[in-house]
C-alpha atoms as a PDB file:
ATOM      1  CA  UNK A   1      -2.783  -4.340  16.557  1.00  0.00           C
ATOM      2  CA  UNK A   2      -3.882  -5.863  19.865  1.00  0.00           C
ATOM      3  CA  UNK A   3      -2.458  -4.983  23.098  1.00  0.00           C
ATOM      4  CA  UNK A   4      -2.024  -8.009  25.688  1.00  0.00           C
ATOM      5  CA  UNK A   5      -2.852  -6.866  29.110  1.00  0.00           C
ATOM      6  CA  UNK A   6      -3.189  -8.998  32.119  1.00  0.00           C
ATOM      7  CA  UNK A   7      -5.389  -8.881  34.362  1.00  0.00           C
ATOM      8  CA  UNK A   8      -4.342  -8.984  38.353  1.00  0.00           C
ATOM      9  CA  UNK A   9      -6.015  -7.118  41.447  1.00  0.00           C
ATOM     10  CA  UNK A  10      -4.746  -3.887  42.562  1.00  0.00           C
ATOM     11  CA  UNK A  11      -4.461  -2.666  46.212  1.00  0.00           C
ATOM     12  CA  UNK A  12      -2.943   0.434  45.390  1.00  0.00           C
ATOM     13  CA  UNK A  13      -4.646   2.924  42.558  1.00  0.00           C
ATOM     14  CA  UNK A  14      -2.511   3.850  39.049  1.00  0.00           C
ATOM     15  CA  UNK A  15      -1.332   6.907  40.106  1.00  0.00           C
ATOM     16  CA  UNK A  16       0.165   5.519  43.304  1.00  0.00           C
ATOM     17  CA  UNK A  17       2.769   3.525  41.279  1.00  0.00           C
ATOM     18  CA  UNK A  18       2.525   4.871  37.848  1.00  0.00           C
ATOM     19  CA  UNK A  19       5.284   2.305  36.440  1.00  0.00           C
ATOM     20  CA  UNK A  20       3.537  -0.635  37.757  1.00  0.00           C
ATOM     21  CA  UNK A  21       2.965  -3.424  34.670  1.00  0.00           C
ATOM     22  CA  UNK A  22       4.137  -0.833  31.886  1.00  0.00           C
ATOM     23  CA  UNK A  23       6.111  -3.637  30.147  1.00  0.00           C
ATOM     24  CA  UNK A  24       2.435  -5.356  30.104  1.00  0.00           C
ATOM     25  CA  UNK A  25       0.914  -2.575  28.972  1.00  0.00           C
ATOM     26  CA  UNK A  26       3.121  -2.228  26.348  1.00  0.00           C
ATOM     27  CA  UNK A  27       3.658  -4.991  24.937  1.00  0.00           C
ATOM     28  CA  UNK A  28       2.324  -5.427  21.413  1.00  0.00           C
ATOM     29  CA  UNK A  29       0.939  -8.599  19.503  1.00  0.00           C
ATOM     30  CA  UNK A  30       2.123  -8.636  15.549  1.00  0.00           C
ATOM     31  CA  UNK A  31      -0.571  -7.863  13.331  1.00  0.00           C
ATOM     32  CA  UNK A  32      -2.200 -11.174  11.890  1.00  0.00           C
ATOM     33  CA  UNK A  33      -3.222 -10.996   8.413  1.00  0.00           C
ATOM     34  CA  UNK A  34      -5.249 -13.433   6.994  1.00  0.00           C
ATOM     35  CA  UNK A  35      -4.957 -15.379   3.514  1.00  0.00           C
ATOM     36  CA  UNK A  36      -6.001 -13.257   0.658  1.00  0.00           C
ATOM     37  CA  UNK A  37      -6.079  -9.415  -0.176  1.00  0.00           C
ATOM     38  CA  UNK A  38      -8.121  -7.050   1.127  1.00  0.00           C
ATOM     39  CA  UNK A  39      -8.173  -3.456   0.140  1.00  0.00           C
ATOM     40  CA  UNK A  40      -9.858  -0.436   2.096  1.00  0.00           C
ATOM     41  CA  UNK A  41      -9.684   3.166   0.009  1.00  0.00           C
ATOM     42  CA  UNK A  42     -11.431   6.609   2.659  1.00  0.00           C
ATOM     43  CA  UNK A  43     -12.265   4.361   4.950  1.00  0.00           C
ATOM     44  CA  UNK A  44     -14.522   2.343   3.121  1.00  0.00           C
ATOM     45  CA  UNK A  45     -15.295  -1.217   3.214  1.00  0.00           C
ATOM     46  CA  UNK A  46     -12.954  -3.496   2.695  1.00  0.00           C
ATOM     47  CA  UNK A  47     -13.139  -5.434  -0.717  1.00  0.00           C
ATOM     48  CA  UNK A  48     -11.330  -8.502  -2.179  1.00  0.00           C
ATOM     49  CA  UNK A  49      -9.955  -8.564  -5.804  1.00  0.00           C
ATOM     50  CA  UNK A  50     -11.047 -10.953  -8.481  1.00  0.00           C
ATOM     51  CA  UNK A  51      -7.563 -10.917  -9.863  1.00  0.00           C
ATOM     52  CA  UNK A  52      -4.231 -10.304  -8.287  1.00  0.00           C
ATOM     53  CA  UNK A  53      -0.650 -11.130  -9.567  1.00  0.00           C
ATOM     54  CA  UNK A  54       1.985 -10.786  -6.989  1.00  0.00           C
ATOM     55  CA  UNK A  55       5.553 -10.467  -8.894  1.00  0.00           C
ATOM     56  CA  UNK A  56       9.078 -10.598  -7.792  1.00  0.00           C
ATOM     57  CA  UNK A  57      10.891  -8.716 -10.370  1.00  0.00           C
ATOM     58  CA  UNK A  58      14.599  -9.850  -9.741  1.00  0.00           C
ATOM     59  CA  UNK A  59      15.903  -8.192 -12.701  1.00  0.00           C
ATOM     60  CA  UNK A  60      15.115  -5.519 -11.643  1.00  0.00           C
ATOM     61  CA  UNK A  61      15.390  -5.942  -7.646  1.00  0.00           C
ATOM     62  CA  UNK A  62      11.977  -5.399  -6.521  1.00  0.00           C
ATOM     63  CA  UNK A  63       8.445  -6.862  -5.789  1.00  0.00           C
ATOM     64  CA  UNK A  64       5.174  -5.503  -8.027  1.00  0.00           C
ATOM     65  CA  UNK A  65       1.613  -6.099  -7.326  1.00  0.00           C
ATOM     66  CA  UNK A  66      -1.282  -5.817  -8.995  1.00  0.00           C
ATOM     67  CA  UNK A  67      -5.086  -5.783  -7.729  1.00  0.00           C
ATOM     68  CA  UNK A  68      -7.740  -6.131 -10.306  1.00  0.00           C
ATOM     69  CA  UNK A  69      -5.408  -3.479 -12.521  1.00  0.00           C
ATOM     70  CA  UNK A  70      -7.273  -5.255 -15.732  1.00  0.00           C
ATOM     71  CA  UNK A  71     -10.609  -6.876 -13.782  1.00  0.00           C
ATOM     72  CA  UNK A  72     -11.991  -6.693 -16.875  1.00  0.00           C
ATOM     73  CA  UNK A  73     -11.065  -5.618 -20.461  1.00  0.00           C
ATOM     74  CA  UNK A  74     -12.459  -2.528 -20.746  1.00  0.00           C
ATOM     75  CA  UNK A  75     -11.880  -1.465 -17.327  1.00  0.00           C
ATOM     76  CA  UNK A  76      -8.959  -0.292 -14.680  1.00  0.00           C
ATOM     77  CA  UNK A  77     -11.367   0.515 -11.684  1.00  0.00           C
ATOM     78  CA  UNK A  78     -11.474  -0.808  -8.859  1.00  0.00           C
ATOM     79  CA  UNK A  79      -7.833  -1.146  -8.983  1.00  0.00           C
ATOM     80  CA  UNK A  80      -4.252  -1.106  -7.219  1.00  0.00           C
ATOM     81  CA  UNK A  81      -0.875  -0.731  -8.426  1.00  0.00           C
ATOM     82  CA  UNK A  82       2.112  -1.253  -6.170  1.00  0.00           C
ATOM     83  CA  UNK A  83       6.094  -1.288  -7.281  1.00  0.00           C
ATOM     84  CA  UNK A  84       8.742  -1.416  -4.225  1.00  0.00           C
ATOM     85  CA  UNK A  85      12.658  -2.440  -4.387  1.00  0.00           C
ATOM     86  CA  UNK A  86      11.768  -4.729  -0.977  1.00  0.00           C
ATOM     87  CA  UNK A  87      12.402  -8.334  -1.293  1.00  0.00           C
ATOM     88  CA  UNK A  88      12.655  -9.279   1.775  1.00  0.00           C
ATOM     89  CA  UNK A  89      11.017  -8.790   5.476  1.00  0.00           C
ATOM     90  CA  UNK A  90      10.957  -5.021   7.276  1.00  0.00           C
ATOM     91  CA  UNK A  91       9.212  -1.850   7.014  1.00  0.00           C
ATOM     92  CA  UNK A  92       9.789   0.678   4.270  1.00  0.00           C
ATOM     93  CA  UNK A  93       8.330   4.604   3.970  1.00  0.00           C
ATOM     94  CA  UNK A  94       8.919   6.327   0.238  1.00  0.00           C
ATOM     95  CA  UNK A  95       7.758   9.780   0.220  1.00  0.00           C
ATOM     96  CA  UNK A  96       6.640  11.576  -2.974  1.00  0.00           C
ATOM     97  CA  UNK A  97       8.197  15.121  -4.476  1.00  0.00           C
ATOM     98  CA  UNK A  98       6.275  18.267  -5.409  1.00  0.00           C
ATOM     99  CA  UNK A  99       5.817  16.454  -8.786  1.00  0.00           C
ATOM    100  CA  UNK A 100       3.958  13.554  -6.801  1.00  0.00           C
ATOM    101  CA  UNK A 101       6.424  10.852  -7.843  1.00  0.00           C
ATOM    102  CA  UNK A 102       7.961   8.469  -4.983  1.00  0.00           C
ATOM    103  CA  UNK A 103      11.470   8.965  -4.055  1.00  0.00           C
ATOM    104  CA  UNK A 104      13.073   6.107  -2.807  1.00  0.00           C
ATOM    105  CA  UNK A 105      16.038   3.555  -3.324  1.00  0.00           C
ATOM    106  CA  UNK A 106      14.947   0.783  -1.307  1.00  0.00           C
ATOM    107  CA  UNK A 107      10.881   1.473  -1.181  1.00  0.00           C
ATOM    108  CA  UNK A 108       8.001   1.956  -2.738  1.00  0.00           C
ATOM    109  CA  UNK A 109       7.855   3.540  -6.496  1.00  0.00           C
ATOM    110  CA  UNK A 110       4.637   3.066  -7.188  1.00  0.00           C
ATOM    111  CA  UNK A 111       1.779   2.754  -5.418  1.00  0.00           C
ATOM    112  CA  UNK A 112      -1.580   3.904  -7.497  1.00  0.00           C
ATOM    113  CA  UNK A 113      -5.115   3.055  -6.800  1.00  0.00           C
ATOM    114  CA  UNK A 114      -7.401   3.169  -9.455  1.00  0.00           C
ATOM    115  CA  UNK A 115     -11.227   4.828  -8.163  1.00  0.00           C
ATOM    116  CA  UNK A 116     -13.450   6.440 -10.870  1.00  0.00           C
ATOM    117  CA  UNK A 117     -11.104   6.042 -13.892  1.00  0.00           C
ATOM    118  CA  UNK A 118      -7.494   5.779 -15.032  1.00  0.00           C
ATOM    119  CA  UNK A 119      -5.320   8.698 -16.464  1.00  0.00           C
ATOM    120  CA  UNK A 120      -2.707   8.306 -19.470  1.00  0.00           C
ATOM    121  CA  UNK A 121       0.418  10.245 -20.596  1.00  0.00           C
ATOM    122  CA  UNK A 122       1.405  11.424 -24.201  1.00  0.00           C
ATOM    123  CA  UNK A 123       2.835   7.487 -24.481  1.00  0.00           C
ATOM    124  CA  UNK A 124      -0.575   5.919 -23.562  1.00  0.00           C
ATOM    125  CA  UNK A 125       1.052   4.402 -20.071  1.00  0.00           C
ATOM    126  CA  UNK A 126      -1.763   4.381 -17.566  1.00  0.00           C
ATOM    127  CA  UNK A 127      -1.682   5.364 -14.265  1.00  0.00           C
ATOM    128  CA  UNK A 128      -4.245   5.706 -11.343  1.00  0.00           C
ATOM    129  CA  UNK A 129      -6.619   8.304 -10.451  1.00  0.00           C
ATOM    130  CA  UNK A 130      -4.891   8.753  -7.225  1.00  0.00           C
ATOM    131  CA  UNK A 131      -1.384   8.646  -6.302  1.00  0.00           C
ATOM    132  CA  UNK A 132       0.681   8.133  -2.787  1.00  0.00           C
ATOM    133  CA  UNK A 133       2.162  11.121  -1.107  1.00  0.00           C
ATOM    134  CA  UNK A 134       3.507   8.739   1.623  1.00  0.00           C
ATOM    135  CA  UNK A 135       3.399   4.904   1.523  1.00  0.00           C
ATOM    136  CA  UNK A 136       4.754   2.454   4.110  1.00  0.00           C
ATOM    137  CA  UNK A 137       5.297  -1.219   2.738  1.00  0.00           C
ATOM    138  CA  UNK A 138       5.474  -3.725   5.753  1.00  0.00           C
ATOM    139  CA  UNK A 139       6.689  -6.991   4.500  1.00  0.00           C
ATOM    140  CA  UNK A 140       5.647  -9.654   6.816  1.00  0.00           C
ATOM    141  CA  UNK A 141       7.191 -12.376   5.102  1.00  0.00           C
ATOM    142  CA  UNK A 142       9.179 -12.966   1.677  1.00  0.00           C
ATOM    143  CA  UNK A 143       9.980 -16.427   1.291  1.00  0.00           C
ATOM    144  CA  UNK A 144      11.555 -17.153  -2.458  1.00  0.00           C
ATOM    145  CA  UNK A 145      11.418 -21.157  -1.356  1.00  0.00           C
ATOM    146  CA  UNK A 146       7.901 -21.367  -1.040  1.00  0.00           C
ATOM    147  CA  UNK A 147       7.655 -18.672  -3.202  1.00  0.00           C
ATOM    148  CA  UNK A 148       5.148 -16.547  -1.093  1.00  0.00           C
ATOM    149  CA  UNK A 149       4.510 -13.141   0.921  1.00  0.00           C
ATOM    150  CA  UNK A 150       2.603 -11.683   3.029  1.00  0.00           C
ATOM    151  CA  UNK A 151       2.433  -7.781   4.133  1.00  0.00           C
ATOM    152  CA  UNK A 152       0.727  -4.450   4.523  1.00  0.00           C
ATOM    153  CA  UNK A 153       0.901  -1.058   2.544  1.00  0.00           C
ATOM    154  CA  UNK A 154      -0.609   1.614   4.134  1.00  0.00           C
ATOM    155  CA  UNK A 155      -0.605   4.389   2.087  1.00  0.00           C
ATOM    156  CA  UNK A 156      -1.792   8.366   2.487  1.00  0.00           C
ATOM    157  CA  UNK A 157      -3.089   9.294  -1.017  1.00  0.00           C
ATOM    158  CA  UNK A 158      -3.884  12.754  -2.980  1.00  0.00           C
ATOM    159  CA  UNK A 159      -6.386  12.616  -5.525  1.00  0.00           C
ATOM    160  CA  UNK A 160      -4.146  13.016  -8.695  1.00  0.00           C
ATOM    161  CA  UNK A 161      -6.564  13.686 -11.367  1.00  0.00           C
ATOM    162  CA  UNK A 162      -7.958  16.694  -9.444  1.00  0.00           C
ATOM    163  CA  UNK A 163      -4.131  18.349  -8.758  1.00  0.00           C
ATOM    164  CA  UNK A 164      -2.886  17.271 -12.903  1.00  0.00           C
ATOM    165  CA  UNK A 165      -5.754  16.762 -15.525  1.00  0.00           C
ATOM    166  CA  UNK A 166      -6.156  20.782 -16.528  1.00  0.00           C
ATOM    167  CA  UNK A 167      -9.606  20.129 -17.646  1.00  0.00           C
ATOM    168  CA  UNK A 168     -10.775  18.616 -14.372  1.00  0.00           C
ATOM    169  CA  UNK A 169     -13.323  20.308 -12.744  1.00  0.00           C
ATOM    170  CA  UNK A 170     -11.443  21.826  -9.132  1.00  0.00           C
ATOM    171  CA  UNK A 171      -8.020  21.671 -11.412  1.00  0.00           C
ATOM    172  CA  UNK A 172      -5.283  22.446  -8.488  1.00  0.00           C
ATOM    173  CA  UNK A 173      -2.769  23.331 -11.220  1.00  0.00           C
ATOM    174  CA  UNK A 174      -0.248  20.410  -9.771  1.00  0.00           C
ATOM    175  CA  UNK A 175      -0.530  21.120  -5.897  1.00  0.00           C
ATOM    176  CA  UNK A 176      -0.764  17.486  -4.612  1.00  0.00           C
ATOM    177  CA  UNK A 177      -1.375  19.271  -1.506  1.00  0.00           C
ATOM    178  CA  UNK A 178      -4.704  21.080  -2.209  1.00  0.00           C
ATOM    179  CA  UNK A 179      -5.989  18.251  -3.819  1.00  0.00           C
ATOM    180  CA  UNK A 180      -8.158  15.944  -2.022  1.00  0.00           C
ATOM    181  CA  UNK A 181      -6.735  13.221   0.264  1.00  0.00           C
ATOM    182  CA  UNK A 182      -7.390   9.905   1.169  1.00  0.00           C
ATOM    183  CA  UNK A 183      -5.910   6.796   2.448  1.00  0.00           C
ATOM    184  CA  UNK A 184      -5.467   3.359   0.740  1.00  0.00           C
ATOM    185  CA  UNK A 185      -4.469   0.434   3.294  1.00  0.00           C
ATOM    186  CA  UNK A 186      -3.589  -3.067   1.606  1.00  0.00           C
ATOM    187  CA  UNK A 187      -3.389  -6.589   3.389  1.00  0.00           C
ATOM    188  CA  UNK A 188      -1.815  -8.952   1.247  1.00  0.00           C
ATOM    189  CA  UNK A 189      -1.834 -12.627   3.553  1.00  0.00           C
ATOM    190  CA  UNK A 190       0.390 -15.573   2.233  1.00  0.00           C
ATOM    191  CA  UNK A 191       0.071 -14.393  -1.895  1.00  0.00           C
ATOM    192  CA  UNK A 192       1.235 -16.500  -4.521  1.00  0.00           C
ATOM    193  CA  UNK A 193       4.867 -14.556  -5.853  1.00  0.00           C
ATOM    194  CA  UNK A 194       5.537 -15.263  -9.531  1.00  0.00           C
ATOM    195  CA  UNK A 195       8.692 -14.847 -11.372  1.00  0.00           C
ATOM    196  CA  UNK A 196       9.097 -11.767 -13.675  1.00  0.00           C
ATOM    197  CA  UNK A 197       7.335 -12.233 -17.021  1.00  0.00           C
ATOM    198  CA  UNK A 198       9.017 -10.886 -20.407  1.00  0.00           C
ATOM    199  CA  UNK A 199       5.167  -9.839 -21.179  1.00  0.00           C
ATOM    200  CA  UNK A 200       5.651  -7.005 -18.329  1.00  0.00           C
ATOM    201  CA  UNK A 201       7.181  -3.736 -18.645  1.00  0.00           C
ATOM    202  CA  UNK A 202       6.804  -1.968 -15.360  1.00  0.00           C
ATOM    203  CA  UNK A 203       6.107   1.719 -16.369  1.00  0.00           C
ATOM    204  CA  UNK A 204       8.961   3.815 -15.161  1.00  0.00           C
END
């Protein structure tokens, strides 16, 4: 975010009046995000999906995205996956349990990214390679006239194949905490929403 500071000549020095311009100082600008997604995973460079589909699920009171989830057929990666019970503007933090699922009634569910490869349970439901421990979901904007929203996840991530696939190489035998971490922050500007399709089963 930037700050806005104005500029003006000082007689006296900082410390001689400490709470000189502090409400300058402190001001903050909102965070502009431009049109488009952009997606930065450990602190890499930022890249822009091919394909996105930006849902709002209102039978079942929520907003999914995908990010290049199915770029191509025989391929999940690069990828993101994001389910949250928001529909509307404001700020949201889920946490995950011990188990590494999110806990929340009006947050984030979901929120996968998709790195090296995808990983399946016994009913062949994918999910990412790395899952959110904590994920904040900043709606900018939700706007079901124009049918468009902008916002920001921000996301800190454990790498889930390493703490739950017992073959893996490093196998943490389920600590999400000894696994490796990571961060996955998401700018979504002015995105297309979509009504629910029948063809989509979120996977709870």
């Amino acid at each position: 975010m930037g700050v806005a500071l104005i500029a003006c000549s000082l007689i006296t020095s900082c410390k001689d009046d400490p709470e000189e311009n502090n409400d300058n100082n402190n001001q903050q600008q909102e965070e502009q995000i431009a049109d488009g997604v952009k997606i930065q995973f450990k602190g890499g460079a930022e890249w822009t999906p091919g394909d996105v589909s930006t849902v709002n699920a209102t039978t079942q009171n929520g907003t999914f995205m995908v990010a290049d989830y199915f770029g191509t057929s025989d391929s999940y990666v690069p990828g993101f996956e994001l389910y949250t019970f928001q529909q509307g503007a404001g700020a949201v933090t889920s946490t995950c349990d011990d188990s590494g699922n999110l806990q929340s009634s009006n947050g984030p569910i979901i929120c996968e990214y998709y790195d090296q490869t995808y990983l399946t349970n016994q009913q062949g439901t994918a999910f990412g390679d790395w899952w959110a421990k904590s994920v904040t979901c900043d709606m900018k904007a939700f706007d079901l006239t124009t049918l468009k929203t902008t916002f920001k996840v921000d996301a800190d991530m454990f790498w889930a194949r390493q703490a739950f696939v017992t073959s893996f190489e490093g196998y943490t035998n389920g600590n999400i905490n000894a696994a490796e971490q990571g961060k996955v922050i998401v700018k979504a500007g002015n995105v297309e929403l979509t009504e629910q399709s029948a063809k989509r089963t979120l996977k709870f």
